[in-house]
Structures are given as C-alpha cells and as structure tokens.
N, C-alpha and C. Protein backbone atom coordinates (compact mmCIF):
# COMPACT_ATOMS: atom_id res chain seq x y z
N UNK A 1 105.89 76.33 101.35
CA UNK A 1 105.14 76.90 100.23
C UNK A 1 104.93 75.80 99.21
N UNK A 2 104.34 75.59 98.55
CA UNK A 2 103.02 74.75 97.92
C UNK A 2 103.15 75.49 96.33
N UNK A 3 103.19 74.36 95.20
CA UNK A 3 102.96 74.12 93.97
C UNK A 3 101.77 75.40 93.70
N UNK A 4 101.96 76.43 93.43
CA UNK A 4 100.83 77.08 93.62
C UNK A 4 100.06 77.76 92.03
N UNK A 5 101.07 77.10 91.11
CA UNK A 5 100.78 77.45 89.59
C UNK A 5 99.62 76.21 89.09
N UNK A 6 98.87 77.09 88.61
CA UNK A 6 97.55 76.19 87.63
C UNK A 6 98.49 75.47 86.35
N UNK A 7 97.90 74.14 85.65
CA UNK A 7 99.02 73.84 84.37
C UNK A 7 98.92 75.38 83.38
N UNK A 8 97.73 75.64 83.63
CA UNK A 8 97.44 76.89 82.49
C UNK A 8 98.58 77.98 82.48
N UNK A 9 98.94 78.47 83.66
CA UNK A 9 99.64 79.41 83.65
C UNK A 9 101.09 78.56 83.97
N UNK A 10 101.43 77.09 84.27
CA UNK A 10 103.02 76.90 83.72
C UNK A 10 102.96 76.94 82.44
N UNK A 11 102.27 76.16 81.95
CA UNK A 11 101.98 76.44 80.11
C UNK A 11 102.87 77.68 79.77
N UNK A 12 102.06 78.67 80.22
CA UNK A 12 102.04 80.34 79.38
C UNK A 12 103.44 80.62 79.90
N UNK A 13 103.83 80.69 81.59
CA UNK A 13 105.28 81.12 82.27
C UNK A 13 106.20 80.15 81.23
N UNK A 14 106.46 78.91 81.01
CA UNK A 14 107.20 78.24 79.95
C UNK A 14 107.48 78.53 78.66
N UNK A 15 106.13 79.34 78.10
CA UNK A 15 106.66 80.05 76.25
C UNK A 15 107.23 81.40 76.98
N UNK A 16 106.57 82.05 78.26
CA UNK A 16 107.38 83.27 78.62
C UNK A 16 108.87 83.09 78.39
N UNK A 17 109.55 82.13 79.49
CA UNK A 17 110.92 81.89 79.58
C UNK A 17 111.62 81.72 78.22
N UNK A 18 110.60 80.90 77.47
CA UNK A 18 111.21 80.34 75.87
C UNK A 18 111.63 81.76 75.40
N UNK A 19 110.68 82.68 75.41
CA UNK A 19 110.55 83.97 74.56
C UNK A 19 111.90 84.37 75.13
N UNK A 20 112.00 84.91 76.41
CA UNK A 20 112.81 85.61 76.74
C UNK A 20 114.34 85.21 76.68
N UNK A 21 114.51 83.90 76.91
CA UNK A 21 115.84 83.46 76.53
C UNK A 21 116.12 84.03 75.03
N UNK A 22 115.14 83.37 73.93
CA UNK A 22 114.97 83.78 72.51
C UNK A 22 115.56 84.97 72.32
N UNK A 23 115.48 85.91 73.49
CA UNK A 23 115.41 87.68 72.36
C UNK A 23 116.40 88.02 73.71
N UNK A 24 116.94 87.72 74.75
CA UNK A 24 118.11 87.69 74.95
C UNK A 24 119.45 87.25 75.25
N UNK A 25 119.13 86.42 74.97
CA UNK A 25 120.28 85.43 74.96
C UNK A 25 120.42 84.52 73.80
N UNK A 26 119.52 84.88 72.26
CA UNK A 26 119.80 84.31 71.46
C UNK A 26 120.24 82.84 71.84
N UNK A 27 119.45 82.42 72.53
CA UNK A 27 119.60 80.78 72.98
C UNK A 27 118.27 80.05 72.78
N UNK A 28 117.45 79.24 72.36
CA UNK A 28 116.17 78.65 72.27
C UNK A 28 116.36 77.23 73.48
N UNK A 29 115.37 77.56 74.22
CA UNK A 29 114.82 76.69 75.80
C UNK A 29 114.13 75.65 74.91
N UNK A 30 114.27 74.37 74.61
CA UNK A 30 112.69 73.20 75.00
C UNK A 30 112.35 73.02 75.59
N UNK A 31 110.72 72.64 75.63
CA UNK A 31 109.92 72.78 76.99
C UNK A 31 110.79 72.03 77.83
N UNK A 32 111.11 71.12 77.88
CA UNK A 32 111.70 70.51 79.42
C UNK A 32 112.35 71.26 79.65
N UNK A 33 113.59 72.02 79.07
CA UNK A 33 114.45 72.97 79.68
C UNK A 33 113.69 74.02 80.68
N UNK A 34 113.11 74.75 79.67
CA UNK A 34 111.97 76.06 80.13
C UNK A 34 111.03 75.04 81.20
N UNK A 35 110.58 74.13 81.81
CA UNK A 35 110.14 73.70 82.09
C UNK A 35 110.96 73.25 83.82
N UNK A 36 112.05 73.30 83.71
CA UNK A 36 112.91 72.66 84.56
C UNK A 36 113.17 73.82 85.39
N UNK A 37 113.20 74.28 84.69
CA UNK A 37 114.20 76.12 84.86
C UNK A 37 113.04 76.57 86.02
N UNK A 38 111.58 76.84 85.26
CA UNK A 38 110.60 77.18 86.17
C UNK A 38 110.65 75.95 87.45
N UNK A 39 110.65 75.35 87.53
CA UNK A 39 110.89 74.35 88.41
C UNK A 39 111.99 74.69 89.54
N UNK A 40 112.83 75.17 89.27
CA UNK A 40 113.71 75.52 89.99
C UNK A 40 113.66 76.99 90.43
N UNK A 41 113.01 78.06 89.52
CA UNK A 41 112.83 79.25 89.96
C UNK A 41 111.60 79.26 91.54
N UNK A 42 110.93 78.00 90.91
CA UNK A 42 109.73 78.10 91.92
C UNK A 42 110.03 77.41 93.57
N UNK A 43 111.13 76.92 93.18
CA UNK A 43 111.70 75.82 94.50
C UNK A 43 112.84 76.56 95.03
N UNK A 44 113.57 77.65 94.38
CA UNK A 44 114.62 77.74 94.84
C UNK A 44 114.30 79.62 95.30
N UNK A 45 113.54 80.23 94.49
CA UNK A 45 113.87 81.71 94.25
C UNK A 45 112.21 82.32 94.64
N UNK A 46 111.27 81.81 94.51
CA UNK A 46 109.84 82.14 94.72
C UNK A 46 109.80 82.16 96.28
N UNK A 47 110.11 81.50 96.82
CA UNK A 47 110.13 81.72 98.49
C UNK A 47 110.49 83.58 98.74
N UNK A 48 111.28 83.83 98.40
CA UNK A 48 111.89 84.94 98.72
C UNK A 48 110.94 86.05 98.65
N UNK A 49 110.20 86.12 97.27
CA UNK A 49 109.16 86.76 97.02
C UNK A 49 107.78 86.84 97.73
N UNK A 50 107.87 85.13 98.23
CA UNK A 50 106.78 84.45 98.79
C UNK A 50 106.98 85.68 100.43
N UNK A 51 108.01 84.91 101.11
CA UNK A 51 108.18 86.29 102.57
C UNK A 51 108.10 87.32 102.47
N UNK A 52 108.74 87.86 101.30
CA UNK A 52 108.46 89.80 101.19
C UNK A 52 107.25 89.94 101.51
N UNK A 53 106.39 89.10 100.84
CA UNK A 53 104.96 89.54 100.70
C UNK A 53 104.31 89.48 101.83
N UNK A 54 104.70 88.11 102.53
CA UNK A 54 104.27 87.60 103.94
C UNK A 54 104.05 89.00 105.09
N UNK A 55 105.94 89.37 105.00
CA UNK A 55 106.41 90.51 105.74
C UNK A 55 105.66 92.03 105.42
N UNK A 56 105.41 92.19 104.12
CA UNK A 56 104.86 93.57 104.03
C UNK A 56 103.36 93.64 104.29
N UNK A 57 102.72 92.30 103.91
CA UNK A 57 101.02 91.90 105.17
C UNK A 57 101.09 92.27 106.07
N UNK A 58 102.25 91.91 107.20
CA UNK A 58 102.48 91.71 108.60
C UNK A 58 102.68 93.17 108.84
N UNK A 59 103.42 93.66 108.11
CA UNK A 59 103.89 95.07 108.32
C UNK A 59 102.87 95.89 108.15
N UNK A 60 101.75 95.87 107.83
CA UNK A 60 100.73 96.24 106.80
C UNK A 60 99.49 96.59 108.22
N UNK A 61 99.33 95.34 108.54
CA UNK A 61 98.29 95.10 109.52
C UNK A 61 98.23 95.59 110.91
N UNK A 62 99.76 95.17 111.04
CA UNK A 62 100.53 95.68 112.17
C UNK A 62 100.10 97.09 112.49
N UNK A 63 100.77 98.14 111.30
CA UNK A 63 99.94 99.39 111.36
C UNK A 63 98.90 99.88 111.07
N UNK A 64 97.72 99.05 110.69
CA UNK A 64 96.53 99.38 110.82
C UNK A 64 95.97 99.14 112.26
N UNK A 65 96.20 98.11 113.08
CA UNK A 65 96.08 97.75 114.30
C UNK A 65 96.62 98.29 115.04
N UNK A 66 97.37 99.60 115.20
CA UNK A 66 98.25 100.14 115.93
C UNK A 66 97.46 101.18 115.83
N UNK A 67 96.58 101.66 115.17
CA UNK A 67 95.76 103.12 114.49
C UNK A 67 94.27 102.30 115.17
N UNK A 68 93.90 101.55 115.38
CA UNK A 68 92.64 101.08 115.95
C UNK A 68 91.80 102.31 116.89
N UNK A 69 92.22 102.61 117.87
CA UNK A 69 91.91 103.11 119.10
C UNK A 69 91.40 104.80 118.32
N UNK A 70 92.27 105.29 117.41
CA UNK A 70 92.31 106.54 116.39
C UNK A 70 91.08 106.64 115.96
N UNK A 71 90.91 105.46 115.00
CA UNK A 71 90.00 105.70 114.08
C UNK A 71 88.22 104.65 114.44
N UNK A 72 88.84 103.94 115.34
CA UNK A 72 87.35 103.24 116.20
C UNK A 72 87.39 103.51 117.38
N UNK A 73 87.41 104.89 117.40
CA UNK A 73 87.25 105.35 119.04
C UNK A 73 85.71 105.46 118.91
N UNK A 74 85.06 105.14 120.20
CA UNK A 74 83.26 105.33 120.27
C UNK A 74 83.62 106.18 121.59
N UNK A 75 82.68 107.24 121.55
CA UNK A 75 82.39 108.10 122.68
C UNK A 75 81.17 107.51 123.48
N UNK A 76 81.50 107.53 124.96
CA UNK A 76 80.62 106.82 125.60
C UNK A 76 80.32 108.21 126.30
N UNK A 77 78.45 107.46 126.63
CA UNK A 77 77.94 108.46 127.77
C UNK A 77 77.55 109.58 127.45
N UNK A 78 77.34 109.84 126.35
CA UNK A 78 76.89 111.27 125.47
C UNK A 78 75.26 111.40 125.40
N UNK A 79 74.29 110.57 126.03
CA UNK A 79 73.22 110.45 125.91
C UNK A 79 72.09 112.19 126.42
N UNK A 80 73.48 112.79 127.63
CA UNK A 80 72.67 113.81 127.90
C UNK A 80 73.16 114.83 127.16
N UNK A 81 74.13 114.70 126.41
CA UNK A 81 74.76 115.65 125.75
C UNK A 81 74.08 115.71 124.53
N UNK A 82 73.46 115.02 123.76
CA UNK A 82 72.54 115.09 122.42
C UNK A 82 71.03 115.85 123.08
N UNK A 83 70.48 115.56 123.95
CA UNK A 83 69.77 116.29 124.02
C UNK A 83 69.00 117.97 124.12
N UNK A 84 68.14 118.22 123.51
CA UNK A 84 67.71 119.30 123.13
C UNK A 84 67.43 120.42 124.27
N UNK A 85 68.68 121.49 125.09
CA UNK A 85 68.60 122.00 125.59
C UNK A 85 69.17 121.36 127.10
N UNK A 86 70.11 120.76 126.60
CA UNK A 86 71.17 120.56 127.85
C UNK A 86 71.79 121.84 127.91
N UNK A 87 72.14 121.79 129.47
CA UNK A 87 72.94 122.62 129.60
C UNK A 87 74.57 121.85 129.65
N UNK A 88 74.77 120.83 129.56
CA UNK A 88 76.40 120.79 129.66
C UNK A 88 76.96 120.54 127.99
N UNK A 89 78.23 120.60 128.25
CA UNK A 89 78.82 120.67 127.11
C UNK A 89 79.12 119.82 126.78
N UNK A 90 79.89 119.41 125.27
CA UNK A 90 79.85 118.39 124.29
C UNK A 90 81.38 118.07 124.86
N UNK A 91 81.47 117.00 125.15
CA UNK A 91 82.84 116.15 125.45
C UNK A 91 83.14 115.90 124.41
N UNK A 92 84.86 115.78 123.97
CA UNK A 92 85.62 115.69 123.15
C UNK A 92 86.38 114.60 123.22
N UNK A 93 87.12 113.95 122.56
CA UNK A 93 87.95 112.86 122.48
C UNK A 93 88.75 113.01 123.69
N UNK A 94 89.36 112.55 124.44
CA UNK A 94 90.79 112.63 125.32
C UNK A 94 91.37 112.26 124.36
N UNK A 95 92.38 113.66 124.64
CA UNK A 95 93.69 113.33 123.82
C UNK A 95 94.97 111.91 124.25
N UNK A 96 96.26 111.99 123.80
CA UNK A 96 96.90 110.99 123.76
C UNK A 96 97.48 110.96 125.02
C-alpha cells in the first residue's frame, strides 16, 4: 500500500490529530510530532483498514457473482411462444 494522502489532506489530518490530542489529552502535538504520528498511523495501522476494505469488496462481489445466473437469466427459444395465437404455452424459468 502506497502514500495515498494528497499534502492537502496531511495538512488538515495533522491540525485533526493537534486538535484531538488538545481536548483529550490536554497535551499540544507540533507539527512534526502530529506529523510523525500520522506517519506511523499510515505505515503501521492503515493497512488493516486498507484489507477490511479489500475483504468486504471481495466478499461483496463474490455474492453478487454467485446471484448471476438469478438475476441474468435470458430465456431462450421463446420466439413461437410470443406469437399471436400460438397454441403452446409460455415456458417458465427451470427451477434450481
């Protein structure tokens, strides 16, 4: 996984961290600190987040592709069955 923050938004994530140390931990970050910190959240702890996400895609697709056959079923061979005054009847899906 890959540097994937614009400077714009380390900028903004860096006064985030500042803030939040600020109002709980009554501790004040300088940018290098707040700066380091993200550095390490992103190298050490963002992966984790990074696979969940990977895994719940995979998981995601998986069951949409498993529902394929369901929901893009095409009925073949119905050509005499649309017509106006057939006598046979309307074929139905085969079931499972």
């Amino acid at each position: 996984m890959q540097d994937t923050i614009s400077p714009e938004q380390k900028t903004a994530i860096v006064a985030s961290l500042q803030r939040y140390f600020d109002e709980h931990f009554e501790h004040e970050l300088n940018d290098l600190q707040a700066a380091l910190l993200l550095d390490y959240i992103m190298k050490e702890i963002s992966p984790l987040a990074y696979n969940r996400g990977i895994e719940d895609a995979r998981q995601y697709f998986a069951a949409r592709a498993e529902d394929l056959p369901g929901i893009c079923f095409q009925e073949a061979l119905t050509y005499w069955e649309m017509k106006p005054g057939s006598a046979r009847t309307v074929r139905r899906k085969p079931g499972p």
